[in-house]
PDB file of N, CA and C in Angstrom:
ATOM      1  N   UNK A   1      26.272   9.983  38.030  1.00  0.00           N
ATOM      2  CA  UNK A   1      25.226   9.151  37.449  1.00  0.00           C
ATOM      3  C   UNK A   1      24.645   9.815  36.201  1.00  0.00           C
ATOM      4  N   UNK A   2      23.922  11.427  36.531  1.00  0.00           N
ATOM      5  CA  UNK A   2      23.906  11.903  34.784  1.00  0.00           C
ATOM      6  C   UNK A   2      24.601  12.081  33.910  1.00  0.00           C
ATOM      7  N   UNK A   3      25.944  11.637  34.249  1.00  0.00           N
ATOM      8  CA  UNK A   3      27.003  12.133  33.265  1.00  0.00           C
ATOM      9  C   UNK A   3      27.158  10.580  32.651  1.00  0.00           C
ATOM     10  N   UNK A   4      27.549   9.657  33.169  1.00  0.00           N
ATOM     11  CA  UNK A   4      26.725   8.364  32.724  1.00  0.00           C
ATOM     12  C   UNK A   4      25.639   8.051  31.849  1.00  0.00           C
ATOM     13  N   UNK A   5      24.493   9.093  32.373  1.00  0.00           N
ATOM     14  CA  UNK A   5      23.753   8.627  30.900  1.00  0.00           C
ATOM     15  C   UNK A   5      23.767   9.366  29.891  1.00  0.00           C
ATOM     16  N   UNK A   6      24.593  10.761  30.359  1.00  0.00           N
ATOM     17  CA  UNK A   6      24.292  11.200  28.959  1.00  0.00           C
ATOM     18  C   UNK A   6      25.756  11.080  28.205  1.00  0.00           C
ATOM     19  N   UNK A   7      26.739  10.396  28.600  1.00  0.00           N
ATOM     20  CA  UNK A   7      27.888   9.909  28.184  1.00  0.00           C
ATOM     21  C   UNK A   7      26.886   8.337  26.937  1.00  0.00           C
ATOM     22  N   UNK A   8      26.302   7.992  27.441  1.00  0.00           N
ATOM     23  CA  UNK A   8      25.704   6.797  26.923  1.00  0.00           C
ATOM     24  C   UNK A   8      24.797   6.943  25.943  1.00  0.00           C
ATOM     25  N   UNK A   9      23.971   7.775  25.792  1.00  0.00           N
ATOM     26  CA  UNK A   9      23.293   8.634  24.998  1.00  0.00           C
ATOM     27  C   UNK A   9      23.869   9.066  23.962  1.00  0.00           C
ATOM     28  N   UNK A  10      24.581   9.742  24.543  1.00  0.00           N
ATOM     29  CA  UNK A  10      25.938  10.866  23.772  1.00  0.00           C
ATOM     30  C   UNK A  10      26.910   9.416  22.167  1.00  0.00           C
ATOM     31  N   UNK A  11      26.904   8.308  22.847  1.00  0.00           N
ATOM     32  CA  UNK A  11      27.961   7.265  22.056  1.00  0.00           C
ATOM     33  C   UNK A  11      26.508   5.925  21.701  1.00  0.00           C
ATOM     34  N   UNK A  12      25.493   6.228  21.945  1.00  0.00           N
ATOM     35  CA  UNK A  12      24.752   5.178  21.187  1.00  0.00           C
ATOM     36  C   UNK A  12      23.472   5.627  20.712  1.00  0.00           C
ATOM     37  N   UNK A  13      23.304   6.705  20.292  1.00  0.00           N
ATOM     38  CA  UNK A  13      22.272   7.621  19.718  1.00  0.00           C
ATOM     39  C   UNK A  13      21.313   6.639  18.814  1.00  0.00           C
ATOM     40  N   UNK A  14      21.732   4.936  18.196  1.00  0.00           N
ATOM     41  CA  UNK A  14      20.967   4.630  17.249  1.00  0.00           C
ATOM     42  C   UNK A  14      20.193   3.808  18.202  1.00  0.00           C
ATOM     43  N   UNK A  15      21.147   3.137  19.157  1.00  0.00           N
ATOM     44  CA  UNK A  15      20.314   2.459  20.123  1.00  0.00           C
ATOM     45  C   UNK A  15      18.838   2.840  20.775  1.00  0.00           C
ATOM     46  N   UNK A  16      19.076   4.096  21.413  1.00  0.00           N
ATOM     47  CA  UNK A  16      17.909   5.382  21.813  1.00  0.00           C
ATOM     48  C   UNK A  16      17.028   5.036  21.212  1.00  0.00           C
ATOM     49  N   UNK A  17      17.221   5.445  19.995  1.00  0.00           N
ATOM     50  CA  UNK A  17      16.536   5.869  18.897  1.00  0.00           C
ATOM     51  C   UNK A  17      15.464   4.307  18.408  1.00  0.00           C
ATOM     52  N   UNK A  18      15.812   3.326  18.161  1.00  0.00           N
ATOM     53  CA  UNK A  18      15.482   2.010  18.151  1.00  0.00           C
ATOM     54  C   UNK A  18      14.677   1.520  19.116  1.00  0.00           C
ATOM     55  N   UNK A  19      14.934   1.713  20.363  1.00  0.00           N
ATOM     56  CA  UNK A  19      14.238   1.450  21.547  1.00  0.00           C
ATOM     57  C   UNK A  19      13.057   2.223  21.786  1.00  0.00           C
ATOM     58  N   UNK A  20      12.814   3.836  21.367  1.00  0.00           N
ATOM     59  CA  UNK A  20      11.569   4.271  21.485  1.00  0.00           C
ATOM     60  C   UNK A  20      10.972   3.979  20.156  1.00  0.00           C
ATOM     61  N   UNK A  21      11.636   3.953  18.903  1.00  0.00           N
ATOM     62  CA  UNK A  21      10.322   3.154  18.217  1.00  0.00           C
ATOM     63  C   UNK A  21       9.739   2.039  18.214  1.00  0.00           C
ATOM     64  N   UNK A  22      10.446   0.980  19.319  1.00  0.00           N
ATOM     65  CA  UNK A  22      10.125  -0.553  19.840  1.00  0.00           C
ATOM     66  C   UNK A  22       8.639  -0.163  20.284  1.00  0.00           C
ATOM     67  N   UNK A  23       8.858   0.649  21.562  1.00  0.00           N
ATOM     68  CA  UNK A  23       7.781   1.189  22.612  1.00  0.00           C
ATOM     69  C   UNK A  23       6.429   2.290  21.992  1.00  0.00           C
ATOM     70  N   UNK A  24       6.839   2.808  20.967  1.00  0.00           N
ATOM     71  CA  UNK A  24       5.625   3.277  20.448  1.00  0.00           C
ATOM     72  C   UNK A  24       4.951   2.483  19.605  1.00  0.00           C
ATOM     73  N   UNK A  25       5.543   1.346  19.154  1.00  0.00           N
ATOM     74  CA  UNK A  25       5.019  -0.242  18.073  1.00  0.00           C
ATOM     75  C   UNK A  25       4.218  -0.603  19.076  1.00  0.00           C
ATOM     76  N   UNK A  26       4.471  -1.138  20.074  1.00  0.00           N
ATOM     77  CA  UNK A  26       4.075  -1.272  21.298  1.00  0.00           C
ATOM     78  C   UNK A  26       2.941  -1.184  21.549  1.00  0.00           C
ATOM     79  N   UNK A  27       2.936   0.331  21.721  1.00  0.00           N
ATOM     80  CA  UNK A  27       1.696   1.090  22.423  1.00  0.00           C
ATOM     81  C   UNK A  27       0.581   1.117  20.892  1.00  0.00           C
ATOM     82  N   UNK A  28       1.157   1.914  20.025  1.00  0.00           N
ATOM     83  CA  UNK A  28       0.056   1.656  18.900  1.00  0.00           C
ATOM     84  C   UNK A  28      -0.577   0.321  18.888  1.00  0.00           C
ATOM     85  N   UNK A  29       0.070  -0.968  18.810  1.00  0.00           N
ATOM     86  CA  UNK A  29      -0.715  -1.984  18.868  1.00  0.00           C
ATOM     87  C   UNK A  29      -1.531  -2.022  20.089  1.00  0.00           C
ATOM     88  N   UNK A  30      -1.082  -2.383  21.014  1.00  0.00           N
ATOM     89  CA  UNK A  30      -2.119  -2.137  22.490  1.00  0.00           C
ATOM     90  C   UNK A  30      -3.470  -1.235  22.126  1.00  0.00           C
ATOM     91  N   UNK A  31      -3.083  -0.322  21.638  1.00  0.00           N
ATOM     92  CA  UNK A  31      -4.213   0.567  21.180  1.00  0.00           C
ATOM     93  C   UNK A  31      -5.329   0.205  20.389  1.00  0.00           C
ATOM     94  N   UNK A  32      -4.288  -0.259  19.326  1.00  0.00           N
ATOM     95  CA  UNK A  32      -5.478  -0.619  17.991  1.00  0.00           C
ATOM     96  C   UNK A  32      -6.318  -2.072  18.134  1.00  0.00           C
ATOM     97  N   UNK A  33      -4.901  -2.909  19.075  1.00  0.00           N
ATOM     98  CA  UNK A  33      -6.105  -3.876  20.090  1.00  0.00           C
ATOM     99  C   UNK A  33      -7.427  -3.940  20.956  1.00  0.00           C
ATOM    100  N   UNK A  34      -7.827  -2.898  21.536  1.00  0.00           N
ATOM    101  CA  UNK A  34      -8.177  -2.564  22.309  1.00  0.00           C
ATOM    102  C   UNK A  34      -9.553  -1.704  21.954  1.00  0.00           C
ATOM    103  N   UNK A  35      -9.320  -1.149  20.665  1.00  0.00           N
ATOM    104  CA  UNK A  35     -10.554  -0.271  19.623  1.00  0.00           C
ATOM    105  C   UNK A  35     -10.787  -1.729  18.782  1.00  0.00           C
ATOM    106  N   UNK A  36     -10.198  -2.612  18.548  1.00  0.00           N
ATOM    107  CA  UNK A  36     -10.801  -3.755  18.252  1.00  0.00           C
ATOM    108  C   UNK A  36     -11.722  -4.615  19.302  1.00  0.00           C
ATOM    109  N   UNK A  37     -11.276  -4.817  20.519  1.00  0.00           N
ATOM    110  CA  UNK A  37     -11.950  -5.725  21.633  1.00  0.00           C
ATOM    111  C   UNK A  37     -13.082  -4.775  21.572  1.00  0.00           C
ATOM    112  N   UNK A  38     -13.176  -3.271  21.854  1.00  0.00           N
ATOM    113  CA  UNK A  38     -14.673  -2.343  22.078  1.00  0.00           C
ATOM    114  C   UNK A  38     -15.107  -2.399  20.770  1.00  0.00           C
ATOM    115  N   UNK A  39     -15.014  -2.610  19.834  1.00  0.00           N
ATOM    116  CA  UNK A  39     -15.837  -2.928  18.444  1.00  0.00           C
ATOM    117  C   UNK A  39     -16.292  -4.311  18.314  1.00  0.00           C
ATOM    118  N   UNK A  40     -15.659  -5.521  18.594  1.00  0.00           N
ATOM    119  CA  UNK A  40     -16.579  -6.670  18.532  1.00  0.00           C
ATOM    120  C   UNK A  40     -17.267  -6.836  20.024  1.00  0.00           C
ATOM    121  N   UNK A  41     -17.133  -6.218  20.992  1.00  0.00           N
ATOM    122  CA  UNK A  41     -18.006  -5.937  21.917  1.00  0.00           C
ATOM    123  C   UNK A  41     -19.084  -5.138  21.258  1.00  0.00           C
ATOM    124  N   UNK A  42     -19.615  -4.134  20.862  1.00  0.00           N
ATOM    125  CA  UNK A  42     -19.992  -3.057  20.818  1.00  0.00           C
ATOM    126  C   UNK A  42     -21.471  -4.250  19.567  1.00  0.00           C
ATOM    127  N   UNK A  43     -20.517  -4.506  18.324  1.00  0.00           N
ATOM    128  CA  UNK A  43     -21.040  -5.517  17.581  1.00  0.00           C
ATOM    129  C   UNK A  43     -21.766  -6.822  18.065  1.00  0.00           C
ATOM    130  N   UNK A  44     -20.952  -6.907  18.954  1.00  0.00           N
ATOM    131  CA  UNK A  44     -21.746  -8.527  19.403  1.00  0.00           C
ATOM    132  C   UNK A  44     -22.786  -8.028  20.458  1.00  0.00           C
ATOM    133  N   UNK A  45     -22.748  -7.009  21.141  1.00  0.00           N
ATOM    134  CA  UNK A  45     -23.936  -6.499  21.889  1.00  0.00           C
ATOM    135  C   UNK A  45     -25.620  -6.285  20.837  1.00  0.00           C
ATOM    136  N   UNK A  46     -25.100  -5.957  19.693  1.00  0.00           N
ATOM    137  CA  UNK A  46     -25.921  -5.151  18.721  1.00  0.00           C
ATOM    138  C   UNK A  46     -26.534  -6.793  18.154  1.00  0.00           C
ATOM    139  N   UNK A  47     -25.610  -7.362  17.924  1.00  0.00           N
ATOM    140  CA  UNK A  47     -26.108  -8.457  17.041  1.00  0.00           C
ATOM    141  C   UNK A  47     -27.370  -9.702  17.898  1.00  0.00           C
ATOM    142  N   UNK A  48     -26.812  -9.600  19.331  1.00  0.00           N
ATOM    143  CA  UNK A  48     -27.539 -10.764  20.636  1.00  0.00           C
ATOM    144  C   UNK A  48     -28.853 -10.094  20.511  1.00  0.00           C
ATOM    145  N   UNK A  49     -28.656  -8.526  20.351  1.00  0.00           N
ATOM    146  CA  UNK A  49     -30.401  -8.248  20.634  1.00  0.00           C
ATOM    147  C   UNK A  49     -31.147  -8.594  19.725  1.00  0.00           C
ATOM    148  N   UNK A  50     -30.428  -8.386  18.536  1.00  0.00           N
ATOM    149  CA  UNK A  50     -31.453  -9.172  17.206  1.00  0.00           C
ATOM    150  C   UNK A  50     -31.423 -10.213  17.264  1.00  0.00           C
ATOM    151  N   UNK A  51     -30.879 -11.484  18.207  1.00  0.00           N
ATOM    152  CA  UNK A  51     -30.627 -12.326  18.306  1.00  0.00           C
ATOM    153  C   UNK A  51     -29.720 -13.081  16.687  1.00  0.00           C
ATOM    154  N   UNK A  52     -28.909 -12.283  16.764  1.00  0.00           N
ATOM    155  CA  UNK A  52     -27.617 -13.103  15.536  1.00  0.00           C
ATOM    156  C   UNK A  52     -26.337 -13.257  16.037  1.00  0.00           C
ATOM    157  N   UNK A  53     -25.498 -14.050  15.504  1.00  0.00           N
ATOM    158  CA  UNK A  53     -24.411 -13.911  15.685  1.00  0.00           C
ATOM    159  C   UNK A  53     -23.164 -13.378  15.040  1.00  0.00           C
ATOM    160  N   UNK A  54     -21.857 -12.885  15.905  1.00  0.00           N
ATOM    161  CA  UNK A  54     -21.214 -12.234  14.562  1.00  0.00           C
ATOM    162  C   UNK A  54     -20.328 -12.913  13.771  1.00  0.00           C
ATOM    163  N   UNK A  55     -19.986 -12.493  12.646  1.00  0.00           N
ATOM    164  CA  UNK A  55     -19.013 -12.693  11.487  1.00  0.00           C
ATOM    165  C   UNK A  55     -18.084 -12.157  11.194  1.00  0.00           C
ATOM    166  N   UNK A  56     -16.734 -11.940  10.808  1.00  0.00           N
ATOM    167  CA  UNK A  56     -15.592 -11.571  10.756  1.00  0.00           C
ATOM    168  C   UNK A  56     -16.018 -11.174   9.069  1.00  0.00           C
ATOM    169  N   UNK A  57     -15.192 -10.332   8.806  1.00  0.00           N
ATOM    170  CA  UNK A  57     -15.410 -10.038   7.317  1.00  0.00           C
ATOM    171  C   UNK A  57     -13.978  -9.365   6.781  1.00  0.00           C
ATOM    172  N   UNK A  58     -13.378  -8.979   5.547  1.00  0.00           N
ATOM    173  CA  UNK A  58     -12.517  -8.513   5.286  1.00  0.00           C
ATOM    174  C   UNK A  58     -12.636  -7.641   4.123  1.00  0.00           C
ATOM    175  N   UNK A  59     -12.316  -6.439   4.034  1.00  0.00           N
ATOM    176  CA  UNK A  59     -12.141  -5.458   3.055  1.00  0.00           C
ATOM    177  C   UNK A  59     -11.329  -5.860   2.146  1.00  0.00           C
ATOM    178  N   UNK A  60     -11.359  -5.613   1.023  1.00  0.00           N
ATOM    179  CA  UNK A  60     -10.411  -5.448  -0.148  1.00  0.00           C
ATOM    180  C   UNK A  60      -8.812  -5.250   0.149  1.00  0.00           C
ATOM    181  N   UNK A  61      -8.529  -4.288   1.106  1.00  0.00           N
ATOM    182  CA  UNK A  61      -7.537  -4.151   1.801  1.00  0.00           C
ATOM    183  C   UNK A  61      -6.920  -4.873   2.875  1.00  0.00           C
ATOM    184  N   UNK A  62      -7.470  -5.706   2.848  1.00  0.00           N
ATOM    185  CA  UNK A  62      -7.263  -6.902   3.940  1.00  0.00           C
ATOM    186  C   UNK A  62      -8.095  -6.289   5.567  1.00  0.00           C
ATOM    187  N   UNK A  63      -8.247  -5.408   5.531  1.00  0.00           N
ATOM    188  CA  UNK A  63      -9.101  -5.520   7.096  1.00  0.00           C
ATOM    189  C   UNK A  63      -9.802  -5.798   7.584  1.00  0.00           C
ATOM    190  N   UNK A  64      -9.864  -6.572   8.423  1.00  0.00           N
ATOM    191  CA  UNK A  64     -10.862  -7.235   9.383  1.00  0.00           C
ATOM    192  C   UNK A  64     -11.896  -6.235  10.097  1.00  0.00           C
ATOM    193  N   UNK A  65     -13.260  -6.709  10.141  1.00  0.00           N
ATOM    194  CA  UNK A  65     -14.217  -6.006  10.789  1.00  0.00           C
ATOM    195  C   UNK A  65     -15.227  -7.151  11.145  1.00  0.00           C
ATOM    196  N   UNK A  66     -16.183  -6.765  11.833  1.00  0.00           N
ATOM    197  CA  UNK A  66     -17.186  -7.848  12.270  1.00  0.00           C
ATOM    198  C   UNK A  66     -18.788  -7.065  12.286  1.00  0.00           C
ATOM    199  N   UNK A  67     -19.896  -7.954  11.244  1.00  0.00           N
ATOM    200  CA  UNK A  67     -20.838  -7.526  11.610  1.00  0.00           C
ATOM    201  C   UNK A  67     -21.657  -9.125  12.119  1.00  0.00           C
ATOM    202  N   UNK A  68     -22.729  -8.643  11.801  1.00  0.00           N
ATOM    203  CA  UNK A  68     -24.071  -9.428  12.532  1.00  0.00           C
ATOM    204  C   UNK A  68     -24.263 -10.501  11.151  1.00  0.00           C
ATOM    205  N   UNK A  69     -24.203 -12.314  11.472  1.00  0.00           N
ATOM    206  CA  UNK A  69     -24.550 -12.825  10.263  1.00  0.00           C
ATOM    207  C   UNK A  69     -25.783 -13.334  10.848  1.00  0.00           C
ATOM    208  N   UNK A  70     -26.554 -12.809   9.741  1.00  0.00           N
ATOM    209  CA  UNK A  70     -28.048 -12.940   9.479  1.00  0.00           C
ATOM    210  C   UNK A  70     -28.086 -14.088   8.478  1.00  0.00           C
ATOM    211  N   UNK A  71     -26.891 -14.556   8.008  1.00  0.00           N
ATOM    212  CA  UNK A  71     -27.428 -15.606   7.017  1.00  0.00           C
ATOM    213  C   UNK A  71     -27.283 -17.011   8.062  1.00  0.00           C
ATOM    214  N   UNK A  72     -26.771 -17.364   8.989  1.00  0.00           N
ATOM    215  CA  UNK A  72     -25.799 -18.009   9.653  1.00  0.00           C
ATOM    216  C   UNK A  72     -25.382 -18.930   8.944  1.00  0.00           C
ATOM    217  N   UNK A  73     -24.614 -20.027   9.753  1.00  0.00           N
ATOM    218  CA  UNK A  73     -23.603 -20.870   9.157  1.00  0.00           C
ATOM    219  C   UNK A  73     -23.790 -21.628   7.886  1.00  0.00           C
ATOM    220  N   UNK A  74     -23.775 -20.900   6.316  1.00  0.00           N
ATOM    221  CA  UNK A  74     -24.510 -21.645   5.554  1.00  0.00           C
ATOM    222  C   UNK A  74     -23.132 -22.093   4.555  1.00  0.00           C
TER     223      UNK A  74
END
């Protein structure tokens, strides 16, 4: 059976190789999902006590962030 995989290993090295950068795409997103959900949590906690709601906003660079709109829907 280990000679099997590393016979397989051994003759598809790009495959390997392809498949763990699938799984670390993966996981980085999961991640950077996840520091997003605890930031518009974190934001929308901050904003209810002042009683506002939040807003999506975008950097120059295209990134998304969210604060508190104090102007509301105008």
């Amino acid at each position: 059976m280990i000679n099997k995989i590393k016979n397989y290993i051994s003759e598809h090295p790009l495959a390997i190789i392809i498949c763990i950068a699938v799984l670390i795409i993966i996981l980085l997103s999961n991640i950077l999902e996840n520091d997003m959900e605890t930031h518009i949590e974190k934001v929308s906690k901050e904003c209810a006590s002042q009683g506002y709601g939040i807003k999506a906003y975008y950097t120059n660079q295209g990134d998304k962030f969210y604060k508190c709109d104090k102007d509301g829907d105008k």
